[in-house]
Protein backbone atom coordinates (compact mmCIF):
# COMPACT_ATOMS: atom_id res chain seq x y z
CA UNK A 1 -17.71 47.99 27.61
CA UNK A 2 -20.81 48.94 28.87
CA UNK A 3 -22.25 52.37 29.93
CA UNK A 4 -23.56 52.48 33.60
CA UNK A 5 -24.62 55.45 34.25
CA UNK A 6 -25.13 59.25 32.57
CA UNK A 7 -22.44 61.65 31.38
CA UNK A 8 -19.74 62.14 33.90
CA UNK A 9 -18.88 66.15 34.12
CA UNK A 10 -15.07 66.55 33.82
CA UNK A 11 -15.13 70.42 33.42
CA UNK A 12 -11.53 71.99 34.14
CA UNK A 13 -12.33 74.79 35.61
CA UNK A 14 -9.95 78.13 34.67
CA UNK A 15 -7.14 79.30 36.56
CA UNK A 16 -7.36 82.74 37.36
CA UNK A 17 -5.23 85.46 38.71
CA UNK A 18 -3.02 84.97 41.66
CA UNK A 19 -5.09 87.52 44.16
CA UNK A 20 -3.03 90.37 44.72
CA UNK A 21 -4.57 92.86 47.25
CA UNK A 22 -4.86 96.10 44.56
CA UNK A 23 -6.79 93.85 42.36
CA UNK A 24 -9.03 92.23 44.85
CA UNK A 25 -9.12 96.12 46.18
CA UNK A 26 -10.57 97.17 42.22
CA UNK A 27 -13.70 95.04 42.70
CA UNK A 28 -15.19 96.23 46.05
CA UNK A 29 -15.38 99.28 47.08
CA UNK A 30 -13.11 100.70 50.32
CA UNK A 31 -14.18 101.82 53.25
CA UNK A 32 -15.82 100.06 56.62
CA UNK A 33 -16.18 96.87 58.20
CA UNK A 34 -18.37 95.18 55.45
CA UNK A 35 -16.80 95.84 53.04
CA UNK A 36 -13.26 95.23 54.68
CA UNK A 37 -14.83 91.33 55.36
CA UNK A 38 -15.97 91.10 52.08
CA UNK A 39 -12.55 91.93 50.74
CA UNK A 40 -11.01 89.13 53.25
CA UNK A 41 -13.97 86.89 51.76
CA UNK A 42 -12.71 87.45 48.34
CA UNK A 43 -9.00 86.62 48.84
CA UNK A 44 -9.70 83.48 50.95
CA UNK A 45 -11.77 81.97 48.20
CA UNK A 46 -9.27 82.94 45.87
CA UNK A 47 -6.58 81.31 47.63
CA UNK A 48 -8.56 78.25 48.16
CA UNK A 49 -9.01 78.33 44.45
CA UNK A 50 -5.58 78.38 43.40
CA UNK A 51 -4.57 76.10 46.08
CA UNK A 52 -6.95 72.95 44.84
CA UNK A 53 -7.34 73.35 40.93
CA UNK A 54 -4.87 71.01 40.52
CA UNK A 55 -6.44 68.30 43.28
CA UNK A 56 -10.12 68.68 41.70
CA UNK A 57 -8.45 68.32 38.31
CA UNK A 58 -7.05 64.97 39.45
CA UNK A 59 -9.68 63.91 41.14
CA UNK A 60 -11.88 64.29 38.10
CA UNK A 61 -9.47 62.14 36.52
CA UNK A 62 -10.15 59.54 39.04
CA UNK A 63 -13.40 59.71 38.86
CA UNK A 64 -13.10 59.13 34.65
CA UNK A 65 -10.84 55.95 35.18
CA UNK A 66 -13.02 54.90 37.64
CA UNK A 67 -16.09 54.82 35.45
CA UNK A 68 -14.13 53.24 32.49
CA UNK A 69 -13.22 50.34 34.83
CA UNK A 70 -16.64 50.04 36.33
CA UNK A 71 -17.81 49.75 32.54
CA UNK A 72 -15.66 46.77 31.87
CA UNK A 73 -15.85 44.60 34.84
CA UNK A 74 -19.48 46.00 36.11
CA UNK A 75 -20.65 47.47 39.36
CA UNK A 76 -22.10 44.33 40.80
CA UNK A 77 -20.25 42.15 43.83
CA UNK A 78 -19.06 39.48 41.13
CA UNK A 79 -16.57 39.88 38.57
CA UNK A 80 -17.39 40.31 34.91
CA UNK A 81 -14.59 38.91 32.84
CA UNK A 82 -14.23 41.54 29.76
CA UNK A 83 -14.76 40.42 26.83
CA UNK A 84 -11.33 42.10 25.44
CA UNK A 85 -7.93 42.73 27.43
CA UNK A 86 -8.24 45.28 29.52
CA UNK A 87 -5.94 48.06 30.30
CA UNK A 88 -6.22 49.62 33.87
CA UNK A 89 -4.30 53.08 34.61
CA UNK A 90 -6.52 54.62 37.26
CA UNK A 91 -4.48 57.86 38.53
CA UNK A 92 -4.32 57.48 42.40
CA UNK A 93 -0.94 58.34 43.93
CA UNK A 94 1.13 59.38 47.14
CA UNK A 95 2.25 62.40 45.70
CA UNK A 96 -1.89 63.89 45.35
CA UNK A 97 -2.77 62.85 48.84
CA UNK A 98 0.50 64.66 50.55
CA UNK A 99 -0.69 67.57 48.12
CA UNK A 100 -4.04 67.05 49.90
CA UNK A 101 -2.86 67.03 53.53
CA UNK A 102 -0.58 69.91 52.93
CA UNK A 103 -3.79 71.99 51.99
CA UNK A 104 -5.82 70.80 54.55
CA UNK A 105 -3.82 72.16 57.18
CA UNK A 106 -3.77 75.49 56.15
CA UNK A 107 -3.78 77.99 58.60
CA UNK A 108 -6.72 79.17 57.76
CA UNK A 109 -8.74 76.21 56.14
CA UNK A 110 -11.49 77.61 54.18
CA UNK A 111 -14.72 74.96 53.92
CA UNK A 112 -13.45 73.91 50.12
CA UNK A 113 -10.05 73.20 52.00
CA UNK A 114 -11.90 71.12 54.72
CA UNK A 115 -13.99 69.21 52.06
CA UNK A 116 -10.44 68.31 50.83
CA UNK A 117 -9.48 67.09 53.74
CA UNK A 118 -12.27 64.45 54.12
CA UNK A 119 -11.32 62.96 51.16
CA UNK A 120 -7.77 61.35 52.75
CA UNK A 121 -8.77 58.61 54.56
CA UNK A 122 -10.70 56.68 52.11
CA UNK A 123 -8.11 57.64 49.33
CA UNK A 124 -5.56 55.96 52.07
CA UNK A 125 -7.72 53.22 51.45
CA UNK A 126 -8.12 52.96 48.25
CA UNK A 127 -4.33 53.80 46.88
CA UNK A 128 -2.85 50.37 48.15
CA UNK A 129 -5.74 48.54 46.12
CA UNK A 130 -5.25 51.09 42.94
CA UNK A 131 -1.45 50.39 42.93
CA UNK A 132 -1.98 46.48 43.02
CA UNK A 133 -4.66 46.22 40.25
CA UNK A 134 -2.66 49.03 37.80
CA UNK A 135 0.32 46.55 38.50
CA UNK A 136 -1.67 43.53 37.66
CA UNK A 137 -3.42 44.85 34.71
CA UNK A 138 -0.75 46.34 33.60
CA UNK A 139 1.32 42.96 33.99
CA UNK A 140 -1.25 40.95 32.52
CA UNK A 141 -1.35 38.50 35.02
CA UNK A 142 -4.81 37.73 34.52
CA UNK A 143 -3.69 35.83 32.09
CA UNK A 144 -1.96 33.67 34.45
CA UNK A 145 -4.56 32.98 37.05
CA UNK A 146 -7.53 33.16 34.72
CA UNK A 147 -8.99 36.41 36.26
CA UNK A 148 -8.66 34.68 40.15
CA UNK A 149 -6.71 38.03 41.77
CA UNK A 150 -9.44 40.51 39.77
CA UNK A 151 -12.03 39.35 41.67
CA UNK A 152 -10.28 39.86 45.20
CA UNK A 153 -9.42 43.48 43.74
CA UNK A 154 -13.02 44.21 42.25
CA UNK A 155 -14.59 43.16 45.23
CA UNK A 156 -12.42 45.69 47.49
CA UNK A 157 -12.81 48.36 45.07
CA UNK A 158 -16.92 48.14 44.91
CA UNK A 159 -16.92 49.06 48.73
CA UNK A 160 -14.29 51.27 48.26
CA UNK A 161 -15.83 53.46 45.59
CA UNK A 162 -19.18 53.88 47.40
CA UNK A 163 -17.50 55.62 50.09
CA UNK A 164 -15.17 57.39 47.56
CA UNK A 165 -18.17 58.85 45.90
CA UNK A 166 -20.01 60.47 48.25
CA UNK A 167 -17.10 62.05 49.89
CA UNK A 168 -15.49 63.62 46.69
CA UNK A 169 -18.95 64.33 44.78
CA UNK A 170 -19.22 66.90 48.36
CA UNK A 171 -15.42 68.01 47.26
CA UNK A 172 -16.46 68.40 43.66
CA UNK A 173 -19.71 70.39 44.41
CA UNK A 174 -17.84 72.73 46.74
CA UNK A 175 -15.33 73.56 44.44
CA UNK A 176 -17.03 74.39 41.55
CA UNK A 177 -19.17 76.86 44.00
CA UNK A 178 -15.99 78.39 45.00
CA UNK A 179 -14.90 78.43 41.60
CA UNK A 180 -18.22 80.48 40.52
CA UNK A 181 -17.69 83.19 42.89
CA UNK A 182 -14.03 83.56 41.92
CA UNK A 183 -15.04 83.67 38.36
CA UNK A 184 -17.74 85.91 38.82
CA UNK A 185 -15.07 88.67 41.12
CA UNK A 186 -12.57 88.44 38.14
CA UNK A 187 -14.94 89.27 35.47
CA UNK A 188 -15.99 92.16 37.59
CA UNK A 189 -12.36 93.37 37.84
CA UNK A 190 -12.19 92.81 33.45
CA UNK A 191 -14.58 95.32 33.53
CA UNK A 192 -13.11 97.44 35.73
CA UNK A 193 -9.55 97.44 33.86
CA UNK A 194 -11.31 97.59 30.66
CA UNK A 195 -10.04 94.10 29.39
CA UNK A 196 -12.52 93.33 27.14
CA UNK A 197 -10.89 90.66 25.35
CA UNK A 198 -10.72 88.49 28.46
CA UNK A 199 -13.60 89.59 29.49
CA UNK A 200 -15.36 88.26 26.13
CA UNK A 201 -13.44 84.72 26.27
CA UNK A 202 -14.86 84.51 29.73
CA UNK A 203 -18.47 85.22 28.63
CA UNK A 204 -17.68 82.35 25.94
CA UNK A 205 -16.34 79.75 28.35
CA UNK A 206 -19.28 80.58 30.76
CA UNK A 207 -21.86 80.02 27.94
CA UNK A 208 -20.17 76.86 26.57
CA UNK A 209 -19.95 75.59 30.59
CA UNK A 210 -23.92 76.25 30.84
CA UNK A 211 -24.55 74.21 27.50
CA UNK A 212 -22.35 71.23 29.01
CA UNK A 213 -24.13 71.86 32.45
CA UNK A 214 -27.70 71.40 30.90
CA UNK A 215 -27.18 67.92 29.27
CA UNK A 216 -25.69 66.82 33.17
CA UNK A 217 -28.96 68.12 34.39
CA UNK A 218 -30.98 66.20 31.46
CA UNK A 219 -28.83 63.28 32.45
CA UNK A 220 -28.06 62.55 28.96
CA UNK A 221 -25.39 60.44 27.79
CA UNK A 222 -24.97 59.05 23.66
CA UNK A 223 -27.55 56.44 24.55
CA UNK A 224 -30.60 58.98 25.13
CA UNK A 225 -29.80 62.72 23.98
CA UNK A 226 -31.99 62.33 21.24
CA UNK A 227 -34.99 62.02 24.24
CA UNK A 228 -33.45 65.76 26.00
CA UNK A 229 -35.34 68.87 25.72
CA UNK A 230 -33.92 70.62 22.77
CA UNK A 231 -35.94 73.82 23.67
CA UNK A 232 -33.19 74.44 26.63
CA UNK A 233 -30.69 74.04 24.34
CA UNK A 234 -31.46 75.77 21.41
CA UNK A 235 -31.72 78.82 23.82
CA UNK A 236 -28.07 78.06 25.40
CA UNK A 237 -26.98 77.58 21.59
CA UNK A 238 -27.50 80.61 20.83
CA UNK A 239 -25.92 82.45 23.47
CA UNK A 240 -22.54 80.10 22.67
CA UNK A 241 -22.83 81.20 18.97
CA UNK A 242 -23.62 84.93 19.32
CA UNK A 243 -20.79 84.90 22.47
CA UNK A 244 -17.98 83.17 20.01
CA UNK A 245 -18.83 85.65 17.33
CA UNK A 246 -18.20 88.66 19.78
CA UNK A 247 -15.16 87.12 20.78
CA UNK A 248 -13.77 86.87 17.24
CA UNK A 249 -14.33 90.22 16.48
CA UNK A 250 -12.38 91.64 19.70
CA UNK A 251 -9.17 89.40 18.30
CA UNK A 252 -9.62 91.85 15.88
CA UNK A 253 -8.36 94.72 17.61
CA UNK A 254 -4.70 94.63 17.62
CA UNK A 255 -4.46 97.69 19.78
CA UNK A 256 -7.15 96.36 22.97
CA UNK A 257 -5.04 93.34 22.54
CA UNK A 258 -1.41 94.62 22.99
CA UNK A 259 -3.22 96.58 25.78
CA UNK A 260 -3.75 93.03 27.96
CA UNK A 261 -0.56 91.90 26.81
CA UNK A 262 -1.58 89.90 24.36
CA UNK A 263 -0.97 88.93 20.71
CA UNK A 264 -3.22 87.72 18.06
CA UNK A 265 -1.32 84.44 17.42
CA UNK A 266 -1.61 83.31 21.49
CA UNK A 267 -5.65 82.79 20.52
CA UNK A 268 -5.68 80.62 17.28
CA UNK A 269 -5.07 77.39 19.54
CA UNK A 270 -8.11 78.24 21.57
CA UNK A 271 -10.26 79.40 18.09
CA UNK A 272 -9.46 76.25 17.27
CA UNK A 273 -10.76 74.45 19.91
CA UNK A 274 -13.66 76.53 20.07
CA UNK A 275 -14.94 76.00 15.99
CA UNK A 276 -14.81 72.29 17.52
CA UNK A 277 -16.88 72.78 20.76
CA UNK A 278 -18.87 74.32 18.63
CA UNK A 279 -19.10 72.37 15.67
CA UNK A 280 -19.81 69.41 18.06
CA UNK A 281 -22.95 71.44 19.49
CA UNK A 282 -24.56 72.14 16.42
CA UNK A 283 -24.08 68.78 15.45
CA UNK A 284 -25.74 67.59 18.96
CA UNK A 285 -29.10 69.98 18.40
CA UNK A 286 -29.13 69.04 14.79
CA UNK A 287 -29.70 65.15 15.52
CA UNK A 288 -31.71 66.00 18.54
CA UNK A 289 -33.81 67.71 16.07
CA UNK A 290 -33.84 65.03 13.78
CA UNK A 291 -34.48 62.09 16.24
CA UNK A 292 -30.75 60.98 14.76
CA UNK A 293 -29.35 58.23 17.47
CA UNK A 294 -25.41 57.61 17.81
CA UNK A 295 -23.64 54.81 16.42
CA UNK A 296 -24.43 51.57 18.61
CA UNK A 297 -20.72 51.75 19.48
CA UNK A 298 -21.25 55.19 20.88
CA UNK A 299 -24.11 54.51 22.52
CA UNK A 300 -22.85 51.38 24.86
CA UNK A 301 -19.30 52.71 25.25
CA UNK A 302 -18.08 55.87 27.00
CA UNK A 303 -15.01 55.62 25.10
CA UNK A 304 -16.07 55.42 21.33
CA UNK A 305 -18.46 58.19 22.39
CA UNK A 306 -16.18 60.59 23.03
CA UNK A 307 -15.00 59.95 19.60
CA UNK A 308 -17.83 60.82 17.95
CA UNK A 309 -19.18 64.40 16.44
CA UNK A 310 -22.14 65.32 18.10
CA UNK A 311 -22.55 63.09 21.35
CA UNK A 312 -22.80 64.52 24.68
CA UNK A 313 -19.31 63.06 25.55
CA UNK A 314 -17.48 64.33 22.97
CA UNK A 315 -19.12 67.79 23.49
CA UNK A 316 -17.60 67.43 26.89
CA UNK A 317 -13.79 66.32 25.36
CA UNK A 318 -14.01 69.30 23.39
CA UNK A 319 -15.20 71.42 26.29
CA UNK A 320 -12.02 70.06 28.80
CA UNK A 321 -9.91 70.98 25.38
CA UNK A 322 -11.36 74.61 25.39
CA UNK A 323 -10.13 74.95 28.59
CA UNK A 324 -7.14 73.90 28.51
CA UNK A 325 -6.09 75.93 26.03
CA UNK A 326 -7.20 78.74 28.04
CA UNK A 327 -5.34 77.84 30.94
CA UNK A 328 -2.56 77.53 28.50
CA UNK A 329 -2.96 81.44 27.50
CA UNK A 330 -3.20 82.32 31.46
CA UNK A 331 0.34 80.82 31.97
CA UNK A 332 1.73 82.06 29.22
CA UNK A 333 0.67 85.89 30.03
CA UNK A 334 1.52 85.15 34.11
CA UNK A 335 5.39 84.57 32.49
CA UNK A 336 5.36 87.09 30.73
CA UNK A 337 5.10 89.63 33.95
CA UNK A 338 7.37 87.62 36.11
């Protein structure tokens, strides 16, 4: 494969708590009109949130497949026959889009909601063309026809995609500003309740998110990092480091722990992942600093990259793994209250 572009940003955002009105009441303060909007403001947004994680999550995967295929068969009108079998999985299905309408005609559709909502007609589009090309990839029956049917499909998908791409990178954009402002409300209520181990997981996540932000704005990918501004990131670092070291120490306290409902054993899966995030950072600034290029595999492949210490893909594997695992904590806590 080839690369074609810079880093694609697959960050799953966290999921955060379901919006009851006495919490969304702890953040602002009661009393008038303003503040009675702002409250209404505040529980929309959250709704909207919890409503389309799972949609911008898939659609991120989309997007991923997408790019791997694109690598393989290139982005130009004709064909490129890979050079080694390919395997096509791109995950496009009924089931997302109904999930898609159903949110879109909320009572109430909030603009995150009506960016969602633009998205259905091309996917209409571009599901009966996904389905045939997983089917013949996954068949193998360019093996048959020598390739023939691939360049019917590649052709439909290169118009497809344009128009795919400017509608969800609007989607994508609107969510993760939603997504800031409900972040940025729950913290507030942490402090508020006094849940400082949260609270200091969240200032972790936020600081890794702002390192993985940085090399999208760079546009660096395993093929140029080494040409990135490694003042910016030395600074950003820094605040990771210090941030997972403050975080450690509160998984000390058995006491604030058992206090959120917590135990010490529900946070070695994420410590885990985060001495990988980062051990992968340091490794990234270290051959920044020392001019040290990825592996030529690395650097022409999306894939390999993401395999290797160090790269700006695998930074952002490790980062989607961080959160995971935190989203896996969130569920696990939300059980144990129901």
């Amino acid at each position: 494969m080839k690369k074609i572009g810079v880093l694609m940003i697959l960050m799953l955002v966290v999921i955060v708590f379901c919006g009851k009105k006495n919490e969304i009441d702890k953040i602002l303060p009661s009393g008038g009109k303003k503040a009675a909007q702002s409250k209404q403001l505040i529980q929309q947004n959250l709704n909207s949130y919890n409503k389309n994680i799972k949609i911008y999550n898939r659609i991120l995967e989309l997007d991923k497949e997408l790019l791997y295929y694109f690598e393989d068969t290139g982005t130009e009108e004709t064909f490129k026959k890979p050079v080694q079998e390919m395997t096509v999985n791109i995950p496009l299905n009924q089931a997302l889009i109904d999930r898609i309408k159903e949110v879109s005609k909320s009572p109430k559709p909030t603009e995150l909601d009506k960016k969602a909502g633009e998205m259905i007609p091309v996917l209409e589009e571009m599901l009966p063309v996904i389905t045939e090309m997983n089917n013949y990839y996954g068949g193998k029956l360019y093996q048959k026809d020598n390739y023939k049917k691939a360049q019917e499909l590649h052709s439909k998908m290169i118009k497809i995609t344009e128009k795919y791409n400017v509608i969800a990178n609007k989607y994508e954009e609107t969510f993760q500003a939603n997504a800031r402002d409900v972040r940025e409300n729950k913290m507030q209520d942490f402090v508020k309740n006094k849940e400082f181990t949260d609270y200091n997981q969240f200032i972790f996540i936020r600081n890794s998110e702002d390192f993985v932000k940085e090399i999208s704005r760079q546009n660096l990918d395993a093929s140029n990092f080494t040409e990135g501004n490694i003042k910016e990131f030395k600074v950003l670092q820094e605040k990771v480091n210090k941030s997972l070291d403050v975080f450690r120490k509160t998984l000390k306290n058995g006491k604030q722990l058992k206090k959120e409902g917590f135990e010490k054993e529900d946070f070695d899966p994420f410590i885990t992942k985060a001495s990988a995030f980062k051990r992968t950072m340091d490794e990234f600034v270290k051959k920044m600093e020392k001019k040290e290029k990825a592996s030529h595999s690395a650097s022409s492949d999306s894939y390999f990259a993401q395999s290797e210490e160090g790269t700006p893909e695998n930074i952002l594997k490790s980062y989607n793994e961080l959160i995971a695992e935190r989203n896996k904590i969130l569920e696990k806590k939300a059980s144990k209250k129901s």
